[in-house]
PDB file of N, CA and C in Angstrom:
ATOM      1  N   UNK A   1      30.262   6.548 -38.979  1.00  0.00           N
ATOM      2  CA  UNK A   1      29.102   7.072 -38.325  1.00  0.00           C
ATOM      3  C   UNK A   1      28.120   5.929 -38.099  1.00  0.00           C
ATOM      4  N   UNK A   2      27.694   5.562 -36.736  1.00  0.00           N
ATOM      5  CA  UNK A   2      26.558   4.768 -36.621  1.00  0.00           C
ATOM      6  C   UNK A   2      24.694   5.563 -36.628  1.00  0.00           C
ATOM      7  N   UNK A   3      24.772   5.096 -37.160  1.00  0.00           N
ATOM      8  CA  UNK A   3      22.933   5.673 -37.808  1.00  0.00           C
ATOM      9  C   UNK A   3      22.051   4.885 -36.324  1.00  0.00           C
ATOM     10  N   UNK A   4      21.507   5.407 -35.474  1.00  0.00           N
ATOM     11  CA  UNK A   4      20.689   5.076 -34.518  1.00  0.00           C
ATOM     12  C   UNK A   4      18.966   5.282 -34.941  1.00  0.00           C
ATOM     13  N   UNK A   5      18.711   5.844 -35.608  1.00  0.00           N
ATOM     14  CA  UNK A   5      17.466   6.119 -36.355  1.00  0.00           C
ATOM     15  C   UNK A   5      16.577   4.683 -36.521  1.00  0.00           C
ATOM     16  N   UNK A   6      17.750   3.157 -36.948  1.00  0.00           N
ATOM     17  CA  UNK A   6      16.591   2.431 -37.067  1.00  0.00           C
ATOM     18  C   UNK A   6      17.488   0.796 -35.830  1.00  0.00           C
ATOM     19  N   UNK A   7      17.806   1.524 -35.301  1.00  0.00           N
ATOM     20  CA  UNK A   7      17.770   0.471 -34.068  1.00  0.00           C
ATOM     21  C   UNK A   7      16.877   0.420 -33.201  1.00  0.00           C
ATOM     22  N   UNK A   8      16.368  -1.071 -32.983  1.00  0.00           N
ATOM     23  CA  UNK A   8      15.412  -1.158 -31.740  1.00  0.00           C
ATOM     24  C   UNK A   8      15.955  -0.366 -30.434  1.00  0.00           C
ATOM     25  N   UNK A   9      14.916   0.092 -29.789  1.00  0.00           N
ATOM     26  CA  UNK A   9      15.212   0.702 -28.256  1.00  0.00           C
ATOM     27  C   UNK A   9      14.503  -0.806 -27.752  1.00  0.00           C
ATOM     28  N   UNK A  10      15.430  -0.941 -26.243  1.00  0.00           N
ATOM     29  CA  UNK A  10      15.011  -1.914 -25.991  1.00  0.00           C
ATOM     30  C   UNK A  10      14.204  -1.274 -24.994  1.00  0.00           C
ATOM     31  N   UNK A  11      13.114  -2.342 -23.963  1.00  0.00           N
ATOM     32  CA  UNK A  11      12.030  -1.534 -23.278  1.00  0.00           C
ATOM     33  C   UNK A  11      12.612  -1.544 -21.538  1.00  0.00           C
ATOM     34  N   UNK A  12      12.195  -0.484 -21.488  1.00  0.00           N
ATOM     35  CA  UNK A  12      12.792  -0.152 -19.688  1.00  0.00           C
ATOM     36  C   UNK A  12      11.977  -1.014 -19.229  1.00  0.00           C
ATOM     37  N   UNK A  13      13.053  -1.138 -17.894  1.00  0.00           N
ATOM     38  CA  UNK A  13      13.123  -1.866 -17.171  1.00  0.00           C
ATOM     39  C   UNK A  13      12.096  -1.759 -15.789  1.00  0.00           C
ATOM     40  N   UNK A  14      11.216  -1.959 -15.592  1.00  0.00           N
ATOM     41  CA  UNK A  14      10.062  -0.935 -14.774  1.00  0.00           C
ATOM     42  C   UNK A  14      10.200  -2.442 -13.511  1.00  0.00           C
ATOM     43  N   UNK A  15      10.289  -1.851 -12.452  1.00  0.00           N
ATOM     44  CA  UNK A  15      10.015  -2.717 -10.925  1.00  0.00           C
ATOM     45  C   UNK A  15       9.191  -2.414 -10.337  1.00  0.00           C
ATOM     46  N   UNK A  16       8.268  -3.199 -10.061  1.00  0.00           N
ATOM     47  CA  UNK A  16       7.282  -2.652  -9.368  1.00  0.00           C
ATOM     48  C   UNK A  16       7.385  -2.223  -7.918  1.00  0.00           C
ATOM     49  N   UNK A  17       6.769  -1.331  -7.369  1.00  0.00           N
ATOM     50  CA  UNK A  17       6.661  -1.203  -5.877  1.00  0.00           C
ATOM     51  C   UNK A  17       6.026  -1.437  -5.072  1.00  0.00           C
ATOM     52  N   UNK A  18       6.227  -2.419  -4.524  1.00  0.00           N
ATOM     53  CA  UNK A  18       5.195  -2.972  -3.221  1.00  0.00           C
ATOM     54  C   UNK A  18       4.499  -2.260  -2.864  1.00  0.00           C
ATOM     55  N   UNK A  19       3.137  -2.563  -2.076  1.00  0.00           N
ATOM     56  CA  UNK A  19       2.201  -1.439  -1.825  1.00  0.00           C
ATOM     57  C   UNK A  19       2.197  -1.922  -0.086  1.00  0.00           C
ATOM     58  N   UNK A  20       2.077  -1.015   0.294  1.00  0.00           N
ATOM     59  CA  UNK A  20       2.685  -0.833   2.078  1.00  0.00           C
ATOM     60  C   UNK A  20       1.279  -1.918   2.518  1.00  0.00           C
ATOM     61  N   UNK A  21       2.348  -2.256   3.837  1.00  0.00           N
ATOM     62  CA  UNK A  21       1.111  -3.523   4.290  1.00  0.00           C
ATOM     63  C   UNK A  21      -0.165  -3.222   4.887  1.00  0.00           C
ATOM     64  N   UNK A  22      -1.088  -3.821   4.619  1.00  0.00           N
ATOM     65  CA  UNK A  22      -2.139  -2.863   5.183  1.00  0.00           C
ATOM     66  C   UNK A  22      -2.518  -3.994   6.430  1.00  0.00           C
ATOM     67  N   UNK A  23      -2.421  -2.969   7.331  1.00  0.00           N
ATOM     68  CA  UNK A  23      -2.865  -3.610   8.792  1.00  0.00           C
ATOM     69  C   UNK A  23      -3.747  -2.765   9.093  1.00  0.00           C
ATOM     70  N   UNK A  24      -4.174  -3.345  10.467  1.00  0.00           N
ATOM     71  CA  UNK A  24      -5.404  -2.278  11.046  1.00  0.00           C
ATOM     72  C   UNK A  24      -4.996  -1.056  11.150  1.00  0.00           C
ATOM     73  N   UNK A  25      -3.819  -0.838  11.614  1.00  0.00           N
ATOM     74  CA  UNK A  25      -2.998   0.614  11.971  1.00  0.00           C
ATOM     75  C   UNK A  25      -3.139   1.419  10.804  1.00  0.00           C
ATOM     76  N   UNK A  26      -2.727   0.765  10.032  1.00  0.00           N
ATOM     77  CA  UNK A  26      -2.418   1.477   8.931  1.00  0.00           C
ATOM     78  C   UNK A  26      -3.185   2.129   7.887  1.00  0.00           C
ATOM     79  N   UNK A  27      -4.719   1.017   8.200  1.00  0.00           N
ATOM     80  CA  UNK A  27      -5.587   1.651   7.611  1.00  0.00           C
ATOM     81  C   UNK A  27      -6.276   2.813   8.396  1.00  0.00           C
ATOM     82  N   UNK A  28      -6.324   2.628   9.442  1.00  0.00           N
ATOM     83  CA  UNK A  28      -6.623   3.893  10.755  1.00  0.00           C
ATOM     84  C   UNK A  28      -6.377   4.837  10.908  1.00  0.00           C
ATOM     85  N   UNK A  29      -4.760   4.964  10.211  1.00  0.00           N
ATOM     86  CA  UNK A  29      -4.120   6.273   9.740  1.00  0.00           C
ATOM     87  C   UNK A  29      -4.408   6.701   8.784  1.00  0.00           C
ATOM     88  N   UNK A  30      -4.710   5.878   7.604  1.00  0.00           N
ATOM     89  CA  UNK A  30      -5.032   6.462   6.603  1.00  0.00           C
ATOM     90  C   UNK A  30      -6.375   7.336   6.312  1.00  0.00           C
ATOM     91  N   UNK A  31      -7.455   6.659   7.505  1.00  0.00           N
ATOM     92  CA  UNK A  31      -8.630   6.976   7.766  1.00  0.00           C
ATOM     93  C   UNK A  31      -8.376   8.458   8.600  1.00  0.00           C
ATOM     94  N   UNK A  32      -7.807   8.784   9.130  1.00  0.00           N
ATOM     95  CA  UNK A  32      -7.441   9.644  10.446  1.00  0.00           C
ATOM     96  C   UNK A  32      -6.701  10.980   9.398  1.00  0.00           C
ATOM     97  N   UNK A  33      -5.836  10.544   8.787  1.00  0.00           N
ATOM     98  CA  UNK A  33      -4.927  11.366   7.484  1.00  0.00           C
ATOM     99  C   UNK A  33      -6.845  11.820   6.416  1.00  0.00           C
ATOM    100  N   UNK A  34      -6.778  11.348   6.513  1.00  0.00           N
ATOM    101  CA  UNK A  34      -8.351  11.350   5.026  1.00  0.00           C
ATOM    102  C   UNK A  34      -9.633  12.579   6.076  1.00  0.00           C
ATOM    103  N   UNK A  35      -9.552  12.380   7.057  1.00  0.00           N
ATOM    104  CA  UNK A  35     -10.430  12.881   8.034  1.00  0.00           C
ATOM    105  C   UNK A  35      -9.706  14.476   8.199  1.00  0.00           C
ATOM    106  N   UNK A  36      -8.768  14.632   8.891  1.00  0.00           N
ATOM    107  CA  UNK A  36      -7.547  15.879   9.147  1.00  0.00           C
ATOM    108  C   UNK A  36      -7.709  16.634   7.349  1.00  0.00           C
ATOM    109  N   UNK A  37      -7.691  16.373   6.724  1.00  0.00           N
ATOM    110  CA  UNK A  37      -7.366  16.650   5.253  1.00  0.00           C
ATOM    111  C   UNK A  37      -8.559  16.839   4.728  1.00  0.00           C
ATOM    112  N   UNK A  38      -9.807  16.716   5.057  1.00  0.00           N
ATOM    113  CA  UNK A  38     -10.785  17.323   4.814  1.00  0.00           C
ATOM    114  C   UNK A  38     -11.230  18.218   5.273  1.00  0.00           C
ATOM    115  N   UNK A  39     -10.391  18.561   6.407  1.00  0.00           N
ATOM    116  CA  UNK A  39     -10.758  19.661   7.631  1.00  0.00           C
ATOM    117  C   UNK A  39      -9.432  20.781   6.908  1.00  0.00           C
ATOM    118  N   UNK A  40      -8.949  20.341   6.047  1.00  0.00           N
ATOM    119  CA  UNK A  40      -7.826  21.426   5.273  1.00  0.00           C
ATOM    120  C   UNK A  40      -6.471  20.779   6.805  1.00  0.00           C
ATOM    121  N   UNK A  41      -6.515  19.676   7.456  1.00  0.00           N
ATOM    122  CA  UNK A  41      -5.176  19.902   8.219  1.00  0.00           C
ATOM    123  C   UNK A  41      -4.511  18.384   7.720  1.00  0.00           C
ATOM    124  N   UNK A  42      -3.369  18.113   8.429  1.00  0.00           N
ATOM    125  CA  UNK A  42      -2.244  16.691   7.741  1.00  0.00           C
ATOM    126  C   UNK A  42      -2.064  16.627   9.040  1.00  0.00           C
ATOM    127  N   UNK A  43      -1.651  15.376   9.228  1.00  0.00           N
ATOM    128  CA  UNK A  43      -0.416  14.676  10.393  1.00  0.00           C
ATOM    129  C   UNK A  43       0.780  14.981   9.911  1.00  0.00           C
ATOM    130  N   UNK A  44       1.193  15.523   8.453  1.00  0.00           N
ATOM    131  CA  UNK A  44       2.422  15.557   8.448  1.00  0.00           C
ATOM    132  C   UNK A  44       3.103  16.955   9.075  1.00  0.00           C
ATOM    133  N   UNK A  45       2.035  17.699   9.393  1.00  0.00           N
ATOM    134  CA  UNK A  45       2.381  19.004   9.665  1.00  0.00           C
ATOM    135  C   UNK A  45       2.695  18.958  11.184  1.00  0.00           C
ATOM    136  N   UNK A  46       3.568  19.129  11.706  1.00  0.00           N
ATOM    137  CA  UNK A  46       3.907  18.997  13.278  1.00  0.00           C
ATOM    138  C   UNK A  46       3.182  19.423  13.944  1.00  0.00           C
ATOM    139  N   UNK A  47       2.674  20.553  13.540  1.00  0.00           N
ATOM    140  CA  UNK A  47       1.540  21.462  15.008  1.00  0.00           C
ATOM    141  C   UNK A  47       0.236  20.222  15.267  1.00  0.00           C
ATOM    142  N   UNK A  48       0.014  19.740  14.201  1.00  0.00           N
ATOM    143  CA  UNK A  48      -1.404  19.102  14.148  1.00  0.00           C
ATOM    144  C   UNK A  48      -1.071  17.793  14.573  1.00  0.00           C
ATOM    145  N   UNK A  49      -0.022  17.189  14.154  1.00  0.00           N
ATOM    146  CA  UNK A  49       0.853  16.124  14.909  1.00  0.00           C
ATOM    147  C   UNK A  49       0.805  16.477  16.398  1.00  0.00           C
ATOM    148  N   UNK A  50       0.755  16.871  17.151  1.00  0.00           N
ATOM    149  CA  UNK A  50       0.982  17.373  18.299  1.00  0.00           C
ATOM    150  C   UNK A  50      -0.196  17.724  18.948  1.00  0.00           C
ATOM    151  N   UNK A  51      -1.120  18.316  18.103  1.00  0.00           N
ATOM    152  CA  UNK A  51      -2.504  18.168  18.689  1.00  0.00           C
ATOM    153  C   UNK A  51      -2.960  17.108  18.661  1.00  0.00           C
ATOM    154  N   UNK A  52      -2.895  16.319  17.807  1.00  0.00           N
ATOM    155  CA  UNK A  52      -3.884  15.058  17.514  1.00  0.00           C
ATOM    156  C   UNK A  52      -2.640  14.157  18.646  1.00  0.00           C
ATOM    157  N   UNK A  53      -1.506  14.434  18.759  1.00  0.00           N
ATOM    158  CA  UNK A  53      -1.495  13.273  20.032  1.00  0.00           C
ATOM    159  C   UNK A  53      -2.130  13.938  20.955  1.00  0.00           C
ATOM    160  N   UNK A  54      -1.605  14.988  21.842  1.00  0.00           N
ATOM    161  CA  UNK A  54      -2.657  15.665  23.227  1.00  0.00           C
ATOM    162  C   UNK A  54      -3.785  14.843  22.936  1.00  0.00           C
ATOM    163  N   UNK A  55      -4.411  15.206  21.917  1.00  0.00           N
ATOM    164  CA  UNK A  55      -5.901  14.783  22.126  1.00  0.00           C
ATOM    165  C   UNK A  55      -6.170  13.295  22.312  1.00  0.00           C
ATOM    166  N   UNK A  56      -4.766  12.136  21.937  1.00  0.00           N
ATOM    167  CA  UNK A  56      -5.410  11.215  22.019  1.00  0.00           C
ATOM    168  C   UNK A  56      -5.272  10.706  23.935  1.00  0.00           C
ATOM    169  N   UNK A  57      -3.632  11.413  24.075  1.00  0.00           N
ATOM    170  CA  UNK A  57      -3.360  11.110  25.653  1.00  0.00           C
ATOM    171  C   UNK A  57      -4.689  11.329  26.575  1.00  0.00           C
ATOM    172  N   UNK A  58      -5.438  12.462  26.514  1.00  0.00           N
ATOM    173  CA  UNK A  58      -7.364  12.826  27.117  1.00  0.00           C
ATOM    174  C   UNK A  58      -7.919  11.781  26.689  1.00  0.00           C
ATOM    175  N   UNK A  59      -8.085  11.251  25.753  1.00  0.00           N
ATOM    176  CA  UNK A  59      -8.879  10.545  24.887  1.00  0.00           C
ATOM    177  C   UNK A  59      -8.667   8.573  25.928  1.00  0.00           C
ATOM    178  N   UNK A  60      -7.138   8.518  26.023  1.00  0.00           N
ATOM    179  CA  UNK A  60      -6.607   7.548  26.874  1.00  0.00           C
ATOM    180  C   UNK A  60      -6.923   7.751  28.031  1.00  0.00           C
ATOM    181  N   UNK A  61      -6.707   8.586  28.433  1.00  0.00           N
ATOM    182  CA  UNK A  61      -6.834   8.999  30.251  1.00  0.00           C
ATOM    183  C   UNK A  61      -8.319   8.766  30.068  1.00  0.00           C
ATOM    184  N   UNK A  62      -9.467   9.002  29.603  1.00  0.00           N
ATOM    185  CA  UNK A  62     -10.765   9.025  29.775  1.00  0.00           C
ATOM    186  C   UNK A  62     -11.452   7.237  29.566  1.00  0.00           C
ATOM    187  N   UNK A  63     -10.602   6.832  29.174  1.00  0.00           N
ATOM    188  CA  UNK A  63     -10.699   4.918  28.702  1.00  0.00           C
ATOM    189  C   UNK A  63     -10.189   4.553  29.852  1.00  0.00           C
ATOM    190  N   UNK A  64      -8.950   4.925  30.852  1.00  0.00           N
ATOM    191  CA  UNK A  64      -8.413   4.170  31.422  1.00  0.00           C
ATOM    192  C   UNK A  64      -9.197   4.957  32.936  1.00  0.00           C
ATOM    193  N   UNK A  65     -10.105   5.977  32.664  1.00  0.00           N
ATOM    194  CA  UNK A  65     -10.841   6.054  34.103  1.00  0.00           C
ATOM    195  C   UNK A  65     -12.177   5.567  33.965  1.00  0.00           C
ATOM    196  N   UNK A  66     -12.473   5.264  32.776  1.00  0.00           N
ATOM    197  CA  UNK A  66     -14.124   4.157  32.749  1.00  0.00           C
ATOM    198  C   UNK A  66     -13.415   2.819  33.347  1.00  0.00           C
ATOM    199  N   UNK A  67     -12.303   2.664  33.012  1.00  0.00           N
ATOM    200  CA  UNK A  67     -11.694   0.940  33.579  1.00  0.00           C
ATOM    201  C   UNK A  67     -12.141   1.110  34.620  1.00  0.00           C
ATOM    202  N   UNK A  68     -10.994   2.123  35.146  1.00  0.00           N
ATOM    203  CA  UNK A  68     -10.746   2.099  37.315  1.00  0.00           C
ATOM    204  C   UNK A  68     -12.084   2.100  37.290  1.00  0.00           C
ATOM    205  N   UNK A  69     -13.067   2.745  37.018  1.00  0.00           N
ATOM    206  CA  UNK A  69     -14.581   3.126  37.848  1.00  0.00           C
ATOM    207  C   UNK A  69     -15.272   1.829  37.443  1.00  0.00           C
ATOM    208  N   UNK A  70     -14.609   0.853  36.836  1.00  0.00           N
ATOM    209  CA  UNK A  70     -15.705  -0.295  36.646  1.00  0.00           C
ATOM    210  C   UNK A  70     -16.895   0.038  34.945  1.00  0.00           C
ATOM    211  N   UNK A  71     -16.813   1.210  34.939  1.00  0.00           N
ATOM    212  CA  UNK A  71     -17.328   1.348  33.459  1.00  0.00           C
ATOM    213  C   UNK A  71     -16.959   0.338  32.584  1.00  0.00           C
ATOM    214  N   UNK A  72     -15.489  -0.051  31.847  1.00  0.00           N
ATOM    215  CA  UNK A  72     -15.197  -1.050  31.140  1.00  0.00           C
ATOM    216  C   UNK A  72     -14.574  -1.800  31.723  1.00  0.00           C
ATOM    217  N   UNK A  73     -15.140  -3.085  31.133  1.00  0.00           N
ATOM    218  CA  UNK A  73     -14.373  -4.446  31.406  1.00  0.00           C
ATOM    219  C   UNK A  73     -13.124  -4.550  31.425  1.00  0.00           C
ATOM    220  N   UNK A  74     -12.480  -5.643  32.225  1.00  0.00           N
ATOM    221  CA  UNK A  74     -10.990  -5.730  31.139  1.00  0.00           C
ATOM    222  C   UNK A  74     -10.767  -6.352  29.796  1.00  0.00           C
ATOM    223  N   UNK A  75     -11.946  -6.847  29.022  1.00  0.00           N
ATOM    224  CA  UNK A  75     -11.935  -7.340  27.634  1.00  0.00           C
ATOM    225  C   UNK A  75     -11.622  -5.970  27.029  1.00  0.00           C
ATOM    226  N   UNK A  76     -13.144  -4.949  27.305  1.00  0.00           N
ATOM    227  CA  UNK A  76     -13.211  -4.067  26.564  1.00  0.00           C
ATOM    228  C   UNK A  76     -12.158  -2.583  26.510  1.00  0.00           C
ATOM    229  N   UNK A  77     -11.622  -2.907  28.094  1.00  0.00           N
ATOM    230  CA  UNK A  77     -10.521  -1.442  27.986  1.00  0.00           C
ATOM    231  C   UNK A  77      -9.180  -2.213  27.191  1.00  0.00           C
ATOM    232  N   UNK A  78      -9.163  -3.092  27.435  1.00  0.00           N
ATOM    233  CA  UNK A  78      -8.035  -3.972  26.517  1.00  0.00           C
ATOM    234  C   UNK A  78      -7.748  -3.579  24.848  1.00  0.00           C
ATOM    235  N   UNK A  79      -8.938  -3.794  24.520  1.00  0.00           N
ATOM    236  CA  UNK A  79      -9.560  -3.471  23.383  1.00  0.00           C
ATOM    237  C   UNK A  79      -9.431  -2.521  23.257  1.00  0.00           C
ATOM    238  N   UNK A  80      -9.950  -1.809  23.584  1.00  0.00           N
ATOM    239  CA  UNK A  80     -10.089   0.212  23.319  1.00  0.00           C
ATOM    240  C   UNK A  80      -8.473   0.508  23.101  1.00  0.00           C
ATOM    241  N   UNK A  81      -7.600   0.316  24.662  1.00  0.00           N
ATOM    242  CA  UNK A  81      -6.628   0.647  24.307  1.00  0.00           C
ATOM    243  C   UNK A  81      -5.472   0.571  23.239  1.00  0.00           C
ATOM    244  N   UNK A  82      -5.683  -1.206  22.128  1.00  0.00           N
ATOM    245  CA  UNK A  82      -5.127  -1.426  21.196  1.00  0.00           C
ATOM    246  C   UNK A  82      -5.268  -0.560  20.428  1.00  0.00           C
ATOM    247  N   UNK A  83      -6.598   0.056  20.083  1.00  0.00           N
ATOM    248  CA  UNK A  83      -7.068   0.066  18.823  1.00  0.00           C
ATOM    249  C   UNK A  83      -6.859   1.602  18.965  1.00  0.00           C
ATOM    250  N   UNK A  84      -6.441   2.431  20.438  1.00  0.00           N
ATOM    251  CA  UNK A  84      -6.318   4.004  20.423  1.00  0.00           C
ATOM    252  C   UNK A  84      -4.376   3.594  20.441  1.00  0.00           C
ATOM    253  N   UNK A  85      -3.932   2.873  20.622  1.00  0.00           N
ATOM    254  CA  UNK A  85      -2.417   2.407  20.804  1.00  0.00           C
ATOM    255  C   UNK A  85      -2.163   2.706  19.055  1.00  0.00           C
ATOM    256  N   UNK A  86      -2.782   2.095  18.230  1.00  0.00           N
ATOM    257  CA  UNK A  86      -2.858   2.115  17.115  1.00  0.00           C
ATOM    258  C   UNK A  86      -2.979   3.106  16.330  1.00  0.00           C
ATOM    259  N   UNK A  87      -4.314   3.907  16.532  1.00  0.00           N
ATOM    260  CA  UNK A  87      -4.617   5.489  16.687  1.00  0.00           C
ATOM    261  C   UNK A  87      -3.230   6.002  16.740  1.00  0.00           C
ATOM    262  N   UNK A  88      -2.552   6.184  17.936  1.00  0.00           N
ATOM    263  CA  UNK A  88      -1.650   6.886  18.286  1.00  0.00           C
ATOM    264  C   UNK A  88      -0.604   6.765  17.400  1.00  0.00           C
ATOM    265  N   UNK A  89      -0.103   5.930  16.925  1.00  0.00           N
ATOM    266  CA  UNK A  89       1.093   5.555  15.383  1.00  0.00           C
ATOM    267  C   UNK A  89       0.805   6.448  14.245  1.00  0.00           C
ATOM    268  N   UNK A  90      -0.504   6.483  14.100  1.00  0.00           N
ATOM    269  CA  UNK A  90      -0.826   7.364  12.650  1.00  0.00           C
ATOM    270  C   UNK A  90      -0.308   8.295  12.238  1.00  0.00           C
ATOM    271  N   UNK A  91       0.459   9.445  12.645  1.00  0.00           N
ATOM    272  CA  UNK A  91       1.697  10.202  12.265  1.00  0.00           C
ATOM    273  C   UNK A  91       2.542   9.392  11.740  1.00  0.00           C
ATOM    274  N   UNK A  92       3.174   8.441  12.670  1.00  0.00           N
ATOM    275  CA  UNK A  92       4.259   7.585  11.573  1.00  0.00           C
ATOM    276  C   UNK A  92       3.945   6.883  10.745  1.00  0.00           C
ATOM    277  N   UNK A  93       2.721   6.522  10.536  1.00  0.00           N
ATOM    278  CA  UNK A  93       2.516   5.899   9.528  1.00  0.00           C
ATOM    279  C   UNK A  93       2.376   6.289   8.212  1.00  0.00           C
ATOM    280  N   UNK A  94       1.893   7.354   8.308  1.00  0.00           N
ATOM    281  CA  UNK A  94       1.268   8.359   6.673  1.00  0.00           C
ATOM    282  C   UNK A  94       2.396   9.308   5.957  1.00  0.00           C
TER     283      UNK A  94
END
């Protein structure tokens, strides 16, 4: 009979897990996820996934008719559009 009572346990083996990269996107989603979720809704939930794109495609169409009309620059619709391009990922991201 081996007696296990006074053998050392040796200590697990623990790996850590990278923590996801944080880019602008990513924090945008997380901001966007944090926002939806106080309102009681998720991006992970498809219906709301689906609204929150509609809303961003209006949201695009309304940036890209201040361009045509001369409202924004091309620095600034450039801009806008990254940063709603970005916007738009936030489902996959969260």
């Amino acid at each position: 009979m081996i007696h296990l009572a006074h053998r050392r346990r040796r200590p697990a083996v623990v790996h850590p897990v990278p923590d996801p990269p944080s880019t602008p996107a990513f924090e945008l989603a997380l901001t966007v996820q944090a926002m939806l979720q106080a309102d009681g809704q998720s991006l992970h939930d498809p219906a709301t996934a689906q609204a929150f794109a509609t809303t961003l495609q209006a949201v695009l169409l309304l940036v890209d008719g201040a361009h045509a009309q001369g409202i924004l620059g091309e620095e600034q619709w450039q801009a806008m559009r990254v940063m709603l391009d970005d916007m738009r990922a936030a489902p996959d991201l969260v």
